[in-house]
PDB file of N, CA and C in Angstrom:
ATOM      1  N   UNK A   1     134.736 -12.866  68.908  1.00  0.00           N
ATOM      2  CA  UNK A   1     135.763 -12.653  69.896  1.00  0.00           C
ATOM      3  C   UNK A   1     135.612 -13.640  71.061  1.00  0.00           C
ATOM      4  N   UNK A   2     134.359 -13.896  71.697  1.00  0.00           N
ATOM      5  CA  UNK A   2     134.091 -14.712  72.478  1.00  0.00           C
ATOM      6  C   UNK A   2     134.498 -16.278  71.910  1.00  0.00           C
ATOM      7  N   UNK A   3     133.667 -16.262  70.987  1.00  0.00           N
ATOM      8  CA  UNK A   3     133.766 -17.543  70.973  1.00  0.00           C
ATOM      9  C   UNK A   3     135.403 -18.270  70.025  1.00  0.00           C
ATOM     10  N   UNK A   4     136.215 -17.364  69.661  1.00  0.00           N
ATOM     11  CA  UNK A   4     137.462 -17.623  69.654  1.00  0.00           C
ATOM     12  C   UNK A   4     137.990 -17.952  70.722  1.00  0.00           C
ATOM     13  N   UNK A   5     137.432 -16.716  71.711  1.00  0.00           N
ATOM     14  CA  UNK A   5     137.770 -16.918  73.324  1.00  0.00           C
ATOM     15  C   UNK A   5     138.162 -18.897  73.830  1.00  0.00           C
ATOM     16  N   UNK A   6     136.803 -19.514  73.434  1.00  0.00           N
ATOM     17  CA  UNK A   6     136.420 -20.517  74.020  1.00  0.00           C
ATOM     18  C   UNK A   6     137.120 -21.447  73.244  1.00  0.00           C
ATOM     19  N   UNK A   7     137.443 -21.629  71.929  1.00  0.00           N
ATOM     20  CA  UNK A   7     137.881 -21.981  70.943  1.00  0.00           C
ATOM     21  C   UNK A   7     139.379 -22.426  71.157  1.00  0.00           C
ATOM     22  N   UNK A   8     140.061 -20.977  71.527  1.00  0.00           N
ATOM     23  CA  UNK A   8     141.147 -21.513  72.079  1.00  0.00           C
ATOM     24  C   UNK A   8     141.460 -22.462  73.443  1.00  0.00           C
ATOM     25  N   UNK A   9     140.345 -21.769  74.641  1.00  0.00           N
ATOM     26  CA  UNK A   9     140.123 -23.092  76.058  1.00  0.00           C
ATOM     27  C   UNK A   9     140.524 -23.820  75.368  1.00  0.00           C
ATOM     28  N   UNK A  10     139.514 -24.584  74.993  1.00  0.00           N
ATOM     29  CA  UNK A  10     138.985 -26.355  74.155  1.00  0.00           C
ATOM     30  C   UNK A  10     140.676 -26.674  73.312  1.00  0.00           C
ATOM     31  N   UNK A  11     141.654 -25.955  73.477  1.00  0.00           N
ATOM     32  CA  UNK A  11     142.392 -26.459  71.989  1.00  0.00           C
ATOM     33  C   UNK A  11     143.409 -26.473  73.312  1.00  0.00           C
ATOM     34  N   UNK A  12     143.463 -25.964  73.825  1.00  0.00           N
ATOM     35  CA  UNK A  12     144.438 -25.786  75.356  1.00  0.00           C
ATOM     36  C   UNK A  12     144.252 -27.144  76.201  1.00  0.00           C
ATOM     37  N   UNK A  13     142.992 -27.345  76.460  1.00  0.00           N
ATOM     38  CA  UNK A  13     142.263 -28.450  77.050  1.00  0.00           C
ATOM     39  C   UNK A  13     143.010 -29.652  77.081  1.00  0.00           C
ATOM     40  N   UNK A  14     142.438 -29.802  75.616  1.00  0.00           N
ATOM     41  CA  UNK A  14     143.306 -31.178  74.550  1.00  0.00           C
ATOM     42  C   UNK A  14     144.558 -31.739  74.413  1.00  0.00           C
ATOM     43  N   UNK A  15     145.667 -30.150  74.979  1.00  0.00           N
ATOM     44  CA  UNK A  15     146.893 -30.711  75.315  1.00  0.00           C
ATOM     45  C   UNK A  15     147.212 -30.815  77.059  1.00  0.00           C
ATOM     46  N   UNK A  16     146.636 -30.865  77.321  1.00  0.00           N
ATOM     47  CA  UNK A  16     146.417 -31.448  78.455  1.00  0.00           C
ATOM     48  C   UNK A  16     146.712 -33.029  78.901  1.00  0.00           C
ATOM     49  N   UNK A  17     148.080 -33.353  79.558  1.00  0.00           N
ATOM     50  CA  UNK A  17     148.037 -35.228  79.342  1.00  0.00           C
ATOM     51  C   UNK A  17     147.511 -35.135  80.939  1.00  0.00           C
ATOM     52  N   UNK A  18     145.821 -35.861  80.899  1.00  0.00           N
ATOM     53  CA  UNK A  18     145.183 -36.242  82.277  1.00  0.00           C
ATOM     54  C   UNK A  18     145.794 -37.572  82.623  1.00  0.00           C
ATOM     55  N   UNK A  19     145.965 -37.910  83.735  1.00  0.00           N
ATOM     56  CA  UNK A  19     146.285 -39.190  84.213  1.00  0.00           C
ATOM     57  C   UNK A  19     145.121 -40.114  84.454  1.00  0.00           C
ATOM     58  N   UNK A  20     145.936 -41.245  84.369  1.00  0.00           N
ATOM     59  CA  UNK A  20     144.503 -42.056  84.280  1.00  0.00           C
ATOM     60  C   UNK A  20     144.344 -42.810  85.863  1.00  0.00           C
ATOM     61  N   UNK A  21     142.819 -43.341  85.711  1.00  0.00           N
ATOM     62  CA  UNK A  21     142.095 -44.040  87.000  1.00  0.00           C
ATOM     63  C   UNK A  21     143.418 -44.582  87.980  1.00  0.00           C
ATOM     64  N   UNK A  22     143.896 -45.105  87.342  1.00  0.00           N
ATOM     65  CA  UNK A  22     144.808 -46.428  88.069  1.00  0.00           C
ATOM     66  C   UNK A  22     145.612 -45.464  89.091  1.00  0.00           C
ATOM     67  N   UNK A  23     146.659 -44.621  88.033  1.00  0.00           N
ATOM     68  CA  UNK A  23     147.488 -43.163  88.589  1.00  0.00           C
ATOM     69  C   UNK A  23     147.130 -42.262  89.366  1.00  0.00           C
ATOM     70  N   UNK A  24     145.524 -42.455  89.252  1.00  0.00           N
ATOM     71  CA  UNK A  24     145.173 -41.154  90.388  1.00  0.00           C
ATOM     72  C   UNK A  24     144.388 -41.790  91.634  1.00  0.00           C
ATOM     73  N   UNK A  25     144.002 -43.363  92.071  1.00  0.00           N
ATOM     74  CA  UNK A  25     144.343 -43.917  93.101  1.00  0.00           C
ATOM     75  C   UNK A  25     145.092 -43.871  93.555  1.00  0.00           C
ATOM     76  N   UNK A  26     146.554 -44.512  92.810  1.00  0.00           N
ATOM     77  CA  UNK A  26     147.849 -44.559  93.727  1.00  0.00           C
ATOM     78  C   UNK A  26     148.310 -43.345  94.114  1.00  0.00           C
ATOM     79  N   UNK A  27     147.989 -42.141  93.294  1.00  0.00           N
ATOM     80  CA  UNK A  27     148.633 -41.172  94.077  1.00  0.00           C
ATOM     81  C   UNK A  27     147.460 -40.710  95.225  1.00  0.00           C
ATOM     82  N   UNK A  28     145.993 -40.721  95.173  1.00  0.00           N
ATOM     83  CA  UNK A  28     145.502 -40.267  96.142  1.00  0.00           C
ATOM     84  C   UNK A  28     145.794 -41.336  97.728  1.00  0.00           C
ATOM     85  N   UNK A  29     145.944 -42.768  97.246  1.00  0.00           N
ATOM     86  CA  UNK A  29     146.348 -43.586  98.101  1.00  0.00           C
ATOM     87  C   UNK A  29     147.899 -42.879  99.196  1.00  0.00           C
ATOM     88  N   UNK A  30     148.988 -42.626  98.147  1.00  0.00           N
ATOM     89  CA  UNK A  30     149.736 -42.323  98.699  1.00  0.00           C
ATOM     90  C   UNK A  30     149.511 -40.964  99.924  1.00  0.00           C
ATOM     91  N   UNK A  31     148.978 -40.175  99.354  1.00  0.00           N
ATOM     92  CA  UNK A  31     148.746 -38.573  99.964  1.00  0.00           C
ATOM     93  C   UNK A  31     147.959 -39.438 101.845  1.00  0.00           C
ATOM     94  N   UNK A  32     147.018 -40.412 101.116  1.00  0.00           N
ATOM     95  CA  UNK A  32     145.989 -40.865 102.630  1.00  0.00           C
ATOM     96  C   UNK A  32     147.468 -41.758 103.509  1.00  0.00           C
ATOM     97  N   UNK A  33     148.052 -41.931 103.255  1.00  0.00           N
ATOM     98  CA  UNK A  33     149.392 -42.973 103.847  1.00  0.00           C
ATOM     99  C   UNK A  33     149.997 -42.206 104.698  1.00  0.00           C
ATOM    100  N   UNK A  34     150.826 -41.136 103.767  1.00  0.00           N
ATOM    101  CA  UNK A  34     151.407 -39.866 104.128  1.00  0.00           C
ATOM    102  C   UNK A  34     150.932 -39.196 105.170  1.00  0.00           C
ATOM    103  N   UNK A  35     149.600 -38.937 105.411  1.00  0.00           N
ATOM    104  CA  UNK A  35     148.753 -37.874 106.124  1.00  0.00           C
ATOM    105  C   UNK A  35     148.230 -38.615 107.099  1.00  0.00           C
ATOM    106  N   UNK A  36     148.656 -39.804 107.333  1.00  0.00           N
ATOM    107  CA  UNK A  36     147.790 -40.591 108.617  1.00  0.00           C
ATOM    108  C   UNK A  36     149.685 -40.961 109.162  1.00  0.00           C
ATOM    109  N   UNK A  37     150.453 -41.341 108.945  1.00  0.00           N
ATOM    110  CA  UNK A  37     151.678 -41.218 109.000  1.00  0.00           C
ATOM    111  C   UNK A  37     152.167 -40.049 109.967  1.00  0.00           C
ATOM    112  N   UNK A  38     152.109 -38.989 109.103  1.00  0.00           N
ATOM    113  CA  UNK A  38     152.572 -37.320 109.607  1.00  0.00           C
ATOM    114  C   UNK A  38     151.580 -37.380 111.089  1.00  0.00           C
ATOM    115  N   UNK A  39     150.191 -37.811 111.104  1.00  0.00           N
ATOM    116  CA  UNK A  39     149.476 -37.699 111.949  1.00  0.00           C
ATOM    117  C   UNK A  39     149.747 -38.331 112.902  1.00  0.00           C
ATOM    118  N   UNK A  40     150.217 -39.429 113.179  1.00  0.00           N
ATOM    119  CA  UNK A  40     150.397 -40.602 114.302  1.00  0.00           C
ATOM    120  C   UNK A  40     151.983 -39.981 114.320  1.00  0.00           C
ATOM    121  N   UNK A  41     153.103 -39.111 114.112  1.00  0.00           N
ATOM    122  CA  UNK A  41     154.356 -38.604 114.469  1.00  0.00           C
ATOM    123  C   UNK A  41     153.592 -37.480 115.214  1.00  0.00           C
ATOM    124  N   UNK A  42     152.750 -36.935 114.788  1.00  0.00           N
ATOM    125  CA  UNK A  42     152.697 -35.090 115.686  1.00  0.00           C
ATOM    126  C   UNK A  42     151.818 -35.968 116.801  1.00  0.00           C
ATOM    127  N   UNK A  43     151.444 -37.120 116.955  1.00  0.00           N
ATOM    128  CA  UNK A  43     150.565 -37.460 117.970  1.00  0.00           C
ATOM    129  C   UNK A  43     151.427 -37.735 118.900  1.00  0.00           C
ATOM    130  N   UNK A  44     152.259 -38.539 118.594  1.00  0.00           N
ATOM    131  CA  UNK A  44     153.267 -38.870 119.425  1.00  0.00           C
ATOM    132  C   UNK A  44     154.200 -37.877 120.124  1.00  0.00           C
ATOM    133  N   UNK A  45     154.609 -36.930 118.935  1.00  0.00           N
ATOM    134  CA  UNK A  45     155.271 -35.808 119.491  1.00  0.00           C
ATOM    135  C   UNK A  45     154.530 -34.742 120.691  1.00  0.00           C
ATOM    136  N   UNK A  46     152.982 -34.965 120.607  1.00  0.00           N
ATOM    137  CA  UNK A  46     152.412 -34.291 121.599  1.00  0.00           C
ATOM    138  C   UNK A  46     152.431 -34.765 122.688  1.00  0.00           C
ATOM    139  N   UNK A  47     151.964 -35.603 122.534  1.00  0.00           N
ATOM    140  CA  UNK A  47     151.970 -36.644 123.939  1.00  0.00           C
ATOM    141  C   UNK A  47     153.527 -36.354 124.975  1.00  0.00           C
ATOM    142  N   UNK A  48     154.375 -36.560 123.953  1.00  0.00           N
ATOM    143  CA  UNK A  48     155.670 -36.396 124.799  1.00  0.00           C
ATOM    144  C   UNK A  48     155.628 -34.814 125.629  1.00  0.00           C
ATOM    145  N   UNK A  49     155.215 -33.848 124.991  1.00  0.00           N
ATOM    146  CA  UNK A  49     155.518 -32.852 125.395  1.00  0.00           C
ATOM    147  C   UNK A  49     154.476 -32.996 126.018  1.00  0.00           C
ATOM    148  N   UNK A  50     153.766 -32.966 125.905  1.00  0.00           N
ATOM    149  CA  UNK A  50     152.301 -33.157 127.420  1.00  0.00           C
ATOM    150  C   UNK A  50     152.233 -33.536 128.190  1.00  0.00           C
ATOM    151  N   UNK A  51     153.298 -34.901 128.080  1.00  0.00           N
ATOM    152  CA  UNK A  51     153.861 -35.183 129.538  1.00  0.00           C
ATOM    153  C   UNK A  51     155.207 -34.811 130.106  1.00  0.00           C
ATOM    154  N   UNK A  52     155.551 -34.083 129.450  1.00  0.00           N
ATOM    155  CA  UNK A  52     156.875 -32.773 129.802  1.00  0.00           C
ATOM    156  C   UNK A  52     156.604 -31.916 130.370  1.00  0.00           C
ATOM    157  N   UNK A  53     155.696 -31.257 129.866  1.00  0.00           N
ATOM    158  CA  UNK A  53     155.174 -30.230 130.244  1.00  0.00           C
ATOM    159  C   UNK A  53     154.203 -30.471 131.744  1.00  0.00           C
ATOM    160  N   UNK A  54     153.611 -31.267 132.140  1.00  0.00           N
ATOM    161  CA  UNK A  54     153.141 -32.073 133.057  1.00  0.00           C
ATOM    162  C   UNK A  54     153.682 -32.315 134.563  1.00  0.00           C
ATOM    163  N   UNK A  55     154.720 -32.872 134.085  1.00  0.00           N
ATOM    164  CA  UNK A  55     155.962 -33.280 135.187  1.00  0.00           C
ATOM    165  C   UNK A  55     156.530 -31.697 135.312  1.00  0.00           C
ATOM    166  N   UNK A  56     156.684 -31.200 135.040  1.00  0.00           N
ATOM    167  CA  UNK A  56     157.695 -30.229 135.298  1.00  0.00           C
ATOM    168  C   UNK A  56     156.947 -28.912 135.622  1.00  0.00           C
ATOM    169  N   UNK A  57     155.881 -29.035 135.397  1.00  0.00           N
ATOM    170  CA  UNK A  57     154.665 -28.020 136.295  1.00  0.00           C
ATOM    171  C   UNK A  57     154.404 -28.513 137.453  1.00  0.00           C
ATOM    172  N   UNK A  58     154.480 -29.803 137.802  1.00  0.00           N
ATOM    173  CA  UNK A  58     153.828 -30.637 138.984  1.00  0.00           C
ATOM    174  C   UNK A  58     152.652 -31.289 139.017  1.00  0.00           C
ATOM    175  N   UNK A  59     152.199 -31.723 137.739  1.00  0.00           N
ATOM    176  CA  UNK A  59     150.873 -32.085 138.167  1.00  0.00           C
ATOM    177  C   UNK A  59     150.204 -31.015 138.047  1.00  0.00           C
ATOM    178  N   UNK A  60     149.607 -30.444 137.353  1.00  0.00           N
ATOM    179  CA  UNK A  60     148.512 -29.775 137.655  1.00  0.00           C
ATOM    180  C   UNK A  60     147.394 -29.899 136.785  1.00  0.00           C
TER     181      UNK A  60
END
């Protein structure tokens, strides 16, 4: 029973299409692009409001 268990994993496994080296740079490349991107917009977007928020308290 078990080891049918496992039998089937391994046969499941196999249809499995993994991507290869090349494909999973470019996409991890892309994700690091994306996420330093998104990062330098919410930076910017803070800043603005920090100095909104700033001015319109008075300085404090």
């Amino acid at each position: 029973m078990i080891s049918n268990f496992f039998n089937e994993i391994k046969s499941e496994l196999g249809k499995i299409s993994w991507i290869d080296k090349n494909e999973n740079i470019k996409s991890t490349a892309g994700v690091v692009v994306v996420t330093i991107i998104l990062g330098i917009i919410l930076l910017i977007i803070d800043l603005i409001f920090s100095s909104l928020t700033e001015f319109l308290l008075g300085g404090m």
